[in-house]
C-alpha atoms as a PDB file:
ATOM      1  CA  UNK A   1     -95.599  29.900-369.656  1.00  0.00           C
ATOM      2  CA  UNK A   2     -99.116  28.730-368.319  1.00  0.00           C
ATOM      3  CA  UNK A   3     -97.457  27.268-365.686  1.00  0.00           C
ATOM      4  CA  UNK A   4     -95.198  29.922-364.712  1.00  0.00           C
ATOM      5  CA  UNK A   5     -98.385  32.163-364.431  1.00  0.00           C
ATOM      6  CA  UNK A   6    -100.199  29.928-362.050  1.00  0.00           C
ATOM      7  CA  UNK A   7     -97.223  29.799-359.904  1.00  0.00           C
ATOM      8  CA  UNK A   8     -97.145  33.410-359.942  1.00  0.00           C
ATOM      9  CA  UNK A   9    -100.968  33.497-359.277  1.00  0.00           C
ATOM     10  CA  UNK A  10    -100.972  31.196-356.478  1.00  0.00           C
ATOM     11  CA  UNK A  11     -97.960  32.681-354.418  1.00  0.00           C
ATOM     12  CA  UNK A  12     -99.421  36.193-354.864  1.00  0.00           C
ATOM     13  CA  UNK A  13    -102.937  34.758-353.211  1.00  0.00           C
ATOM     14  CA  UNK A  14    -100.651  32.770-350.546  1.00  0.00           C
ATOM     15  CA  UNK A  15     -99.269  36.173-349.336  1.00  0.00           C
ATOM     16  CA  UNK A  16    -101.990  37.974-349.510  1.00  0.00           C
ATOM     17  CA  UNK A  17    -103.868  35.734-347.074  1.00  0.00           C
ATOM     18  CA  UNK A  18    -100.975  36.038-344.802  1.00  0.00           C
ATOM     19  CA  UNK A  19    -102.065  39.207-343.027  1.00  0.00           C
ATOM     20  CA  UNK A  20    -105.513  38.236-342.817  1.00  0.00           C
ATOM     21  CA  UNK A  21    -104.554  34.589-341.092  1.00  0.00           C
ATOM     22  CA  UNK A  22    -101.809  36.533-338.604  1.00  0.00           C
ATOM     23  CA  UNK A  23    -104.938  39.031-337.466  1.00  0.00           C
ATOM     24  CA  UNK A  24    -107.630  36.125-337.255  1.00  0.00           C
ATOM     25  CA  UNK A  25    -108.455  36.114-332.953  1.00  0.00           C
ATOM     26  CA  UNK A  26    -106.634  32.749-331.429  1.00  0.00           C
ATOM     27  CA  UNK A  27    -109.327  30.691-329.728  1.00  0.00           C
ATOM     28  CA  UNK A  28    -110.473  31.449-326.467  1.00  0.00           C
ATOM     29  CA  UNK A  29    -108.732  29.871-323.717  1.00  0.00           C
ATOM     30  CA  UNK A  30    -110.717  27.800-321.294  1.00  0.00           C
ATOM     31  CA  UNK A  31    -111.284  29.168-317.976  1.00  0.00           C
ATOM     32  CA  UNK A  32    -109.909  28.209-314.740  1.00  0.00           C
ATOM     33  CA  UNK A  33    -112.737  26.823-312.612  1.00  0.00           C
ATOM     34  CA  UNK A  34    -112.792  26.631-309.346  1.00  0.00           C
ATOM     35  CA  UNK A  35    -115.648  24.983-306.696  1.00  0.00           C
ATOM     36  CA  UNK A  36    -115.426  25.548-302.905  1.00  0.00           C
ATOM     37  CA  UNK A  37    -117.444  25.044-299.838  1.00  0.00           C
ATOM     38  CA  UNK A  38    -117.115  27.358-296.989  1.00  0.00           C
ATOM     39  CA  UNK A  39    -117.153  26.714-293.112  1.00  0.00           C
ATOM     40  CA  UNK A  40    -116.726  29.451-290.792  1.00  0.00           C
ATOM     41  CA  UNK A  41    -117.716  31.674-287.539  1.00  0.00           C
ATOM     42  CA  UNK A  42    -118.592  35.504-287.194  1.00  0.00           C
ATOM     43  CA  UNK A  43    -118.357  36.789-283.654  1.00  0.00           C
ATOM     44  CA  UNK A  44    -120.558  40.422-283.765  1.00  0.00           C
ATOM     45  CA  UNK A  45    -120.106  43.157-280.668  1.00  0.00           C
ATOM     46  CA  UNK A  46    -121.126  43.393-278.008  1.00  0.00           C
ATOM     47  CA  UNK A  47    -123.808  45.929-279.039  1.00  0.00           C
ATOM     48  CA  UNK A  48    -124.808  44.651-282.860  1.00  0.00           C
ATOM     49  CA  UNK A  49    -128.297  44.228-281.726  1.00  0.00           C
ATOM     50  CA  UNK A  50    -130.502  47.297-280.709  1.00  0.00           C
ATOM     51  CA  UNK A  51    -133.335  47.286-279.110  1.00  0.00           C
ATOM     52  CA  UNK A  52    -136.098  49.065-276.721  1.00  0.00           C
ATOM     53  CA  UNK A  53    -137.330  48.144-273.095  1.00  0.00           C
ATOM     54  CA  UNK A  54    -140.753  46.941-273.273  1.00  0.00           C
ATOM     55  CA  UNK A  55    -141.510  48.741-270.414  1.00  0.00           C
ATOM     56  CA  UNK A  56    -140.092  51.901-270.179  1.00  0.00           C
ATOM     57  CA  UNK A  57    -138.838  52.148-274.255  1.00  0.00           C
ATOM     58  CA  UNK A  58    -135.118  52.524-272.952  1.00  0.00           C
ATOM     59  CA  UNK A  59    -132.492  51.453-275.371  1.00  0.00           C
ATOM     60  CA  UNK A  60    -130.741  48.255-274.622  1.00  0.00           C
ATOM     61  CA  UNK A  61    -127.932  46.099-276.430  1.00  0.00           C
ATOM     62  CA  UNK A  62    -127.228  42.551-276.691  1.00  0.00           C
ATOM     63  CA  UNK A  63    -125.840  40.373-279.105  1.00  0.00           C
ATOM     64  CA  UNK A  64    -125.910  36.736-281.008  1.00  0.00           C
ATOM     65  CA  UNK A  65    -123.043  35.525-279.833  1.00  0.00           C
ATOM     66  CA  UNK A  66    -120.904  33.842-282.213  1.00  0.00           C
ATOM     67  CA  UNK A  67    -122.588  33.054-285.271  1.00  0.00           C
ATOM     68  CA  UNK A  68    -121.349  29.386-287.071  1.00  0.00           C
ATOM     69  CA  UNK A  69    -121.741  29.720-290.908  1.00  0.00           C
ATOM     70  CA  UNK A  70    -121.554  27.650-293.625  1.00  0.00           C
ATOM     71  CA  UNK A  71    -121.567  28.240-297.693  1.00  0.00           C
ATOM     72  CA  UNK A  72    -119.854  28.057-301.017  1.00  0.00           C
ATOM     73  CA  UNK A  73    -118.868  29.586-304.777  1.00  0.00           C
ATOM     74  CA  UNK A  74    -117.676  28.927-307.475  1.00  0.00           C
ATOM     75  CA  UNK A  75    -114.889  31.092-309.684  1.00  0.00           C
ATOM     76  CA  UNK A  76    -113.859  30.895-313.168  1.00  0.00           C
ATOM     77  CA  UNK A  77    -110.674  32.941-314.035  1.00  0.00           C
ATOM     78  CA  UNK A  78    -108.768  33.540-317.324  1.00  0.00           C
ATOM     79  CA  UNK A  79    -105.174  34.098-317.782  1.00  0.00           C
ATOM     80  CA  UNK A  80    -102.347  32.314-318.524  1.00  0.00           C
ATOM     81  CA  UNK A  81     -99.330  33.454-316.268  1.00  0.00           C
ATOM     82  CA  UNK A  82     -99.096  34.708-312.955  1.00  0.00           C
ATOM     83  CA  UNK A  83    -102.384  36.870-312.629  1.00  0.00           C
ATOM     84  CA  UNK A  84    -105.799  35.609-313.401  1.00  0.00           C
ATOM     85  CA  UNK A  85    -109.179  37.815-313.410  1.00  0.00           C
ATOM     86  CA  UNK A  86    -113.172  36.350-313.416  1.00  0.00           C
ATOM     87  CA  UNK A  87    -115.432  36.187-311.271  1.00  0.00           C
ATOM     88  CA  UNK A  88    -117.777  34.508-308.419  1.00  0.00           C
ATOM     89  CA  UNK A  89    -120.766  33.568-307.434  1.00  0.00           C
ATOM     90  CA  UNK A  90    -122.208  31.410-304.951  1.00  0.00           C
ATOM     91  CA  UNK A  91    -124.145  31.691-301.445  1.00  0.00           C
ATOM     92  CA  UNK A  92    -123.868  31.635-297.409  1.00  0.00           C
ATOM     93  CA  UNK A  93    -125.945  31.432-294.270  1.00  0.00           C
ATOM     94  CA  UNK A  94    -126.482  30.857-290.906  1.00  0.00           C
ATOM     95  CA  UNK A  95    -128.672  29.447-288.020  1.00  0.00           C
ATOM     96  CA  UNK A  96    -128.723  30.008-284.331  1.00  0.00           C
ATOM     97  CA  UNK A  97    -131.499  29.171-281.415  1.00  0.00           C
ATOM     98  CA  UNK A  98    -130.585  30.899-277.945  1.00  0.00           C
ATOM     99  CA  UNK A  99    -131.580  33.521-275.422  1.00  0.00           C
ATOM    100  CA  UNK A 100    -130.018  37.085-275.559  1.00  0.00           C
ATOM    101  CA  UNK A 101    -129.542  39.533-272.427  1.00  0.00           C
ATOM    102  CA  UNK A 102    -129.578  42.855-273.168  1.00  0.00           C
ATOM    103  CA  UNK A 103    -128.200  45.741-270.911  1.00  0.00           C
ATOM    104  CA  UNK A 104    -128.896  49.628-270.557  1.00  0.00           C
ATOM    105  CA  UNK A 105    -129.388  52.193-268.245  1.00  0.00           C
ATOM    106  CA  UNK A 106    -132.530  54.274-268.048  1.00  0.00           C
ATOM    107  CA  UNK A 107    -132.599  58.427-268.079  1.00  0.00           C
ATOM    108  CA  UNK A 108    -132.735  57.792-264.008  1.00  0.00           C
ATOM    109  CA  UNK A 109    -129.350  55.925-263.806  1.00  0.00           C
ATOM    110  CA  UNK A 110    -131.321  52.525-263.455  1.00  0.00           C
ATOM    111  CA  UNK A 111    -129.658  49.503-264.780  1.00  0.00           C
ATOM    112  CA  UNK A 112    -132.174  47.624-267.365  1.00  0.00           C
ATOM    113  CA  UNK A 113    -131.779  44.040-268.820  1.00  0.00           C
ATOM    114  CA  UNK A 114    -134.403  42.694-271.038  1.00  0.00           C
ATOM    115  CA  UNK A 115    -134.438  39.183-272.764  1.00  0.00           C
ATOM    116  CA  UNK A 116    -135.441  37.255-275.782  1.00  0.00           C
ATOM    117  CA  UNK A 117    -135.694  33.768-276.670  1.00  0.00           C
ATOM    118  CA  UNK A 118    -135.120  33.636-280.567  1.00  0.00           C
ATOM    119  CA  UNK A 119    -134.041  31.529-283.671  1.00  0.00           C
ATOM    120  CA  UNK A 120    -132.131  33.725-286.143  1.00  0.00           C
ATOM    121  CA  UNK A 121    -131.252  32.444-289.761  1.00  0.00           C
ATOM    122  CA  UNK A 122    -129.821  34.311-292.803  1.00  0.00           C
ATOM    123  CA  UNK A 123    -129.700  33.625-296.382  1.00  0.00           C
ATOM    124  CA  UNK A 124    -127.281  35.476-298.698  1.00  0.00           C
ATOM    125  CA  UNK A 125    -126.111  35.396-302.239  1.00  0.00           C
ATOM    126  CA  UNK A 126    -123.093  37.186-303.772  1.00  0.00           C
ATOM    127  CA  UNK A 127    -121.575  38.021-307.391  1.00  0.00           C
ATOM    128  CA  UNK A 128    -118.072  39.275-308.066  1.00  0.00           C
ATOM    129  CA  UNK A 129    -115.486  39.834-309.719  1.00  0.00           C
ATOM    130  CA  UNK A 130    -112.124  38.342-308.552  1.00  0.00           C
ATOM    131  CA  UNK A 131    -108.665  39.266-309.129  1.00  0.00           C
ATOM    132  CA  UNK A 132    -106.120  35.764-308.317  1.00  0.00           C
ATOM    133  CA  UNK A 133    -102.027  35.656-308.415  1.00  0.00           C
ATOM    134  CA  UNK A 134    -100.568  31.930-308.708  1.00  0.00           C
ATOM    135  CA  UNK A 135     -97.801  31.897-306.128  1.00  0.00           C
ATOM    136  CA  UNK A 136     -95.905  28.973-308.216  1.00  0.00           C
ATOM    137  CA  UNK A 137     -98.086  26.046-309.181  1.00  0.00           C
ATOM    138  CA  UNK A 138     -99.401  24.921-305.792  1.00  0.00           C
ATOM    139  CA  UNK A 139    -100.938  27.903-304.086  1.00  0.00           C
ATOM    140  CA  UNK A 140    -102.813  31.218-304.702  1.00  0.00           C
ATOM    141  CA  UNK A 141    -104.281  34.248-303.208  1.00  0.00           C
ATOM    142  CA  UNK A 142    -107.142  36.313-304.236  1.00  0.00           C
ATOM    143  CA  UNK A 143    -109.418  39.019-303.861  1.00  0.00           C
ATOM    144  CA  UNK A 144    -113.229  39.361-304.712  1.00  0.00           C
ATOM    145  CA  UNK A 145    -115.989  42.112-304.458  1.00  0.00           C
ATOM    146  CA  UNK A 146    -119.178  42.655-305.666  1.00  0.00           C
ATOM    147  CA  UNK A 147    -122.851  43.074-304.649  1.00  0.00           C
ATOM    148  CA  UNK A 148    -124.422  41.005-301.862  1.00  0.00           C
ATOM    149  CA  UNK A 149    -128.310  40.306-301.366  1.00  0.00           C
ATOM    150  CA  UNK A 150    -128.836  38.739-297.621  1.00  0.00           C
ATOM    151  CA  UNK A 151    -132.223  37.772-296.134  1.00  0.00           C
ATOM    152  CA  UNK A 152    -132.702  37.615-292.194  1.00  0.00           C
ATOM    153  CA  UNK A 153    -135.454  35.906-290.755  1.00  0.00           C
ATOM    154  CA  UNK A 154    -136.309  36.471-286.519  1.00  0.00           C
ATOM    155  CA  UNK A 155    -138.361  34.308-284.582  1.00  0.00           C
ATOM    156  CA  UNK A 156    -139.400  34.803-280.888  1.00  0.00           C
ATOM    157  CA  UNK A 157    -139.692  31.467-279.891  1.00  0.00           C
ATOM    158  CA  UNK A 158    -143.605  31.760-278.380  1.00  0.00           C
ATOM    159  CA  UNK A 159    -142.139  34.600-276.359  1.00  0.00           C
ATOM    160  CA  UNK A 160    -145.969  36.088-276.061  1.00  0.00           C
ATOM    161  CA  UNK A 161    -146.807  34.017-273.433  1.00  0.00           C
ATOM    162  CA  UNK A 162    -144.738  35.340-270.801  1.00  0.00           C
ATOM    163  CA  UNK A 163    -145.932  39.110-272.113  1.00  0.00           C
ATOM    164  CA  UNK A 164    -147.043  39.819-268.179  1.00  0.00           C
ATOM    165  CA  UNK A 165    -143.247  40.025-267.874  1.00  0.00           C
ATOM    166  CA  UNK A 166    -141.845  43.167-269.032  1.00  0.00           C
ATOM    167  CA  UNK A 167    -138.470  42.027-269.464  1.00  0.00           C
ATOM    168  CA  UNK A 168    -139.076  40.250-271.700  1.00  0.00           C
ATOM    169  CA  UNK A 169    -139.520  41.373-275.605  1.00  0.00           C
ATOM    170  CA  UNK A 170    -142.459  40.518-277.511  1.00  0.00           C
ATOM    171  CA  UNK A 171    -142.050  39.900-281.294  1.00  0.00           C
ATOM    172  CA  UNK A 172    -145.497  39.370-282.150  1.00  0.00           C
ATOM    173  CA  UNK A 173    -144.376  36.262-284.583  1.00  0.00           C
ATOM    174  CA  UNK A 174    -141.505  35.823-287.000  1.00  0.00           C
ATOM    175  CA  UNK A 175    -139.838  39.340-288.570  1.00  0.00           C
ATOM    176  CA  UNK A 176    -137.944  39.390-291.515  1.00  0.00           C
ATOM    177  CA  UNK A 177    -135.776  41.797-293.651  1.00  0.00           C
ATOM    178  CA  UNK A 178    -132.993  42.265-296.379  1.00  0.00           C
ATOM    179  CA  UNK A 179    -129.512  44.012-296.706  1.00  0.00           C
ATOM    180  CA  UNK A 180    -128.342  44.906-299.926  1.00  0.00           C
ATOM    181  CA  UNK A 181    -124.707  45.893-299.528  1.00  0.00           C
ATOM    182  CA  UNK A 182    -121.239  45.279-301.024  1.00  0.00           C
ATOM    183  CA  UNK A 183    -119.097  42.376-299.881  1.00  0.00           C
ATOM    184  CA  UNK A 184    -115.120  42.347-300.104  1.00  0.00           C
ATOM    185  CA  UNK A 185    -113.424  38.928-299.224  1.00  0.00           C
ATOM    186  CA  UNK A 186    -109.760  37.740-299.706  1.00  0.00           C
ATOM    187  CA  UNK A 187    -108.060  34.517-299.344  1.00  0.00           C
ATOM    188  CA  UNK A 188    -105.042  32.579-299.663  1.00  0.00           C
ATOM    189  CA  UNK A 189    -105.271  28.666-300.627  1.00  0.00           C
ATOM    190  CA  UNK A 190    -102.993  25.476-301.215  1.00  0.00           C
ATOM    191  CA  UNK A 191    -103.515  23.679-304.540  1.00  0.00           C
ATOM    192  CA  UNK A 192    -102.228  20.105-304.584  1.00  0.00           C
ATOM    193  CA  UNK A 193    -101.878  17.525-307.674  1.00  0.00           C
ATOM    194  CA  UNK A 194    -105.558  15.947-307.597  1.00  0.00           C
ATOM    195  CA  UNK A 195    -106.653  19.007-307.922  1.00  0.00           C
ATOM    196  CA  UNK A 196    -107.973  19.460-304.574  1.00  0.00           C
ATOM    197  CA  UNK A 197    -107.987  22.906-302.598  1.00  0.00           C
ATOM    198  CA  UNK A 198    -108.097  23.814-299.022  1.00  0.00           C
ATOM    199  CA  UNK A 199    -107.201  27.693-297.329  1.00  0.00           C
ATOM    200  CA  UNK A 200    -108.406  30.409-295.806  1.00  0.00           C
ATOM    201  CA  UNK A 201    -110.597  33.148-296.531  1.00  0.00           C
ATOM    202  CA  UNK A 202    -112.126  36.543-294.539  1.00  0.00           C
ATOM    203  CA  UNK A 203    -115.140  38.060-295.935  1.00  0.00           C
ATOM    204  CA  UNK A 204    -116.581  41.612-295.034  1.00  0.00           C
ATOM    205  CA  UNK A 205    -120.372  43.134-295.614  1.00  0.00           C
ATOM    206  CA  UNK A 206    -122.000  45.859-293.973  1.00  0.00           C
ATOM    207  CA  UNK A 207    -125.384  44.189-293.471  1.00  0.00           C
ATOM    208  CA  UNK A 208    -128.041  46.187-291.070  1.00  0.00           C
ATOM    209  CA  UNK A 209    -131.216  44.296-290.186  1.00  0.00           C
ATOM    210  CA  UNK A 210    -134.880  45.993-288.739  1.00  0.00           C
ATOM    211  CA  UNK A 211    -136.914  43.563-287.090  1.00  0.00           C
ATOM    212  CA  UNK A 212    -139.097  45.978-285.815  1.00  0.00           C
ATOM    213  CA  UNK A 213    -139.678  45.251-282.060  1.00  0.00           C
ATOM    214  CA  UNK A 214    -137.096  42.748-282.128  1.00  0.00           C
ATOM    215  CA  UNK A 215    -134.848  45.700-282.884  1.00  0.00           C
ATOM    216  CA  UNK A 216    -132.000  46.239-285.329  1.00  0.00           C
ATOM    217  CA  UNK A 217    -129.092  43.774-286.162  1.00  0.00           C
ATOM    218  CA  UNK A 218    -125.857  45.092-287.661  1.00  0.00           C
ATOM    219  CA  UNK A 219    -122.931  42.686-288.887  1.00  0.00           C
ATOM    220  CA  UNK A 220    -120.449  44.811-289.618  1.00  0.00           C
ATOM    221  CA  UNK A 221    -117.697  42.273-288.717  1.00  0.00           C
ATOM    222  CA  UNK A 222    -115.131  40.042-290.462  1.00  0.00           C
ATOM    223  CA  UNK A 223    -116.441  36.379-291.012  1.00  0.00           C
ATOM    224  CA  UNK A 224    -113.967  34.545-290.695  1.00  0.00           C
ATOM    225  CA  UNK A 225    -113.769  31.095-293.487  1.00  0.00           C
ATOM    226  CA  UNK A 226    -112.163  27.393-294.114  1.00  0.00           C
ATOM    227  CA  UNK A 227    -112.208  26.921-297.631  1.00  0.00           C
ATOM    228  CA  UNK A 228    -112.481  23.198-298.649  1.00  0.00           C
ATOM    229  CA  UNK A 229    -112.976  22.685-302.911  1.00  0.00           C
ATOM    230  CA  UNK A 230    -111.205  21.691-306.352  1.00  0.00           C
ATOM    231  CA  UNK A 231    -109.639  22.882-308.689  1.00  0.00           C
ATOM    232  CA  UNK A 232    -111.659  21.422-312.250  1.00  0.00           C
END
């Protein structure tokens, strides 16, 4: 009888533990990382960069050129099947020494052209969340947006000592400013079995830049990126 009772007993604790081991959370899955390095080009237009005759205060436009980048992120995503969501984080800059024309035409019809010898560099950082569909096991594409924190930095190249020329724009030294925007960028990559990932990316912010007499800077044009990285 004793034993009958502590059979009893012990399947009525058995099923009573039942619901509480079917509710207990399964253990987090481990993320999907992801490591990349970026190597790309942004050509602005032909008017991106602003700025004022010296001599008569006349607007006039110019521009970089095309603009050689380089940077990098990092991802981690969660999920299982086809769709994964996380996010990103990483960085991206450029450099660039050369001599800008810029072109305009006075309030008397005259044609004026200005120049500046300058070294240009940018420093950005990015966070975002990403949204990434596995197109079978050996490729992807993805999207990513977030906030984007970019630091400019103008330099006129000594450009005070030819100030007797007034076609020429004087800086007065090094300027420097920030952008604070939203970025979008979307990709599509090849995944193969080491692990190791190469594609294609394009990447969009809306930076503006005041330099003060070295005028404004806007880059509101796609940058366009090889994406070289692992998957971990």
């Amino acid at each position: 009888m004793n034993r009958l009772y502590c059979v009893f007993v012990s399947g009525v604790c058995l099923f009573s533990a039942l619901p509480a081991a079917a509710s207990a959370p399964a253990p987090a899955a481990q993320p999907t990382t992801y490591v990349e390095i970026w190597i790309g080009a942004q050509n602005p237009q032909s008017d991106s960069w602003k700025v004022s005759d010296p001599a008569t205060g006349d607007p006039a436009t110019g521009d970089l050129g095309t603009l050689p980048f380089g940077g990098g992120d990092g991802q981690l995503l969660w999920g299982t099947g086809v769709w994964q969501v996380g996010f990103e984080g990483g960085g991206v800059g450029t450099w660039k020494s050369d001599t800008t024309s810029f072109r305009g035409t006075s309030n008397g019809g005259t044609s004026v052209q200005v120049q500046i010898d300058s070294r240009f560099f940018t420093l950005g950082v990015f966070m975002g969340g990403v949204l990434s569909a596995n197109l079978g096991h050996s490729a992807r594409a993805y999207v990513a947006a977030g906030p984007s924190l970019t630091w400019a930095w103008l330099d006129d190249q000594h450009n005070d000592n030819a100030s007797s020329n007034s076609n020429v724009i004087v800086l007065d030294g090094s300027k420097s400013d920030t952008s604070f925007v939203a970025y979008g960028r979307a990709g599509f990559e090849f995944i193969v079995d080491t692990g190791f990932v190469f594609g294609v990316s394009v990447r969009y912010a809306d930076d503006d830049f005041d330099f003060g007499n070295g005028g404004k800077l806007q880059f509101d044009d796609p940058l366009w990126l090889l994406t070289l990285g692992a998957r971990l």
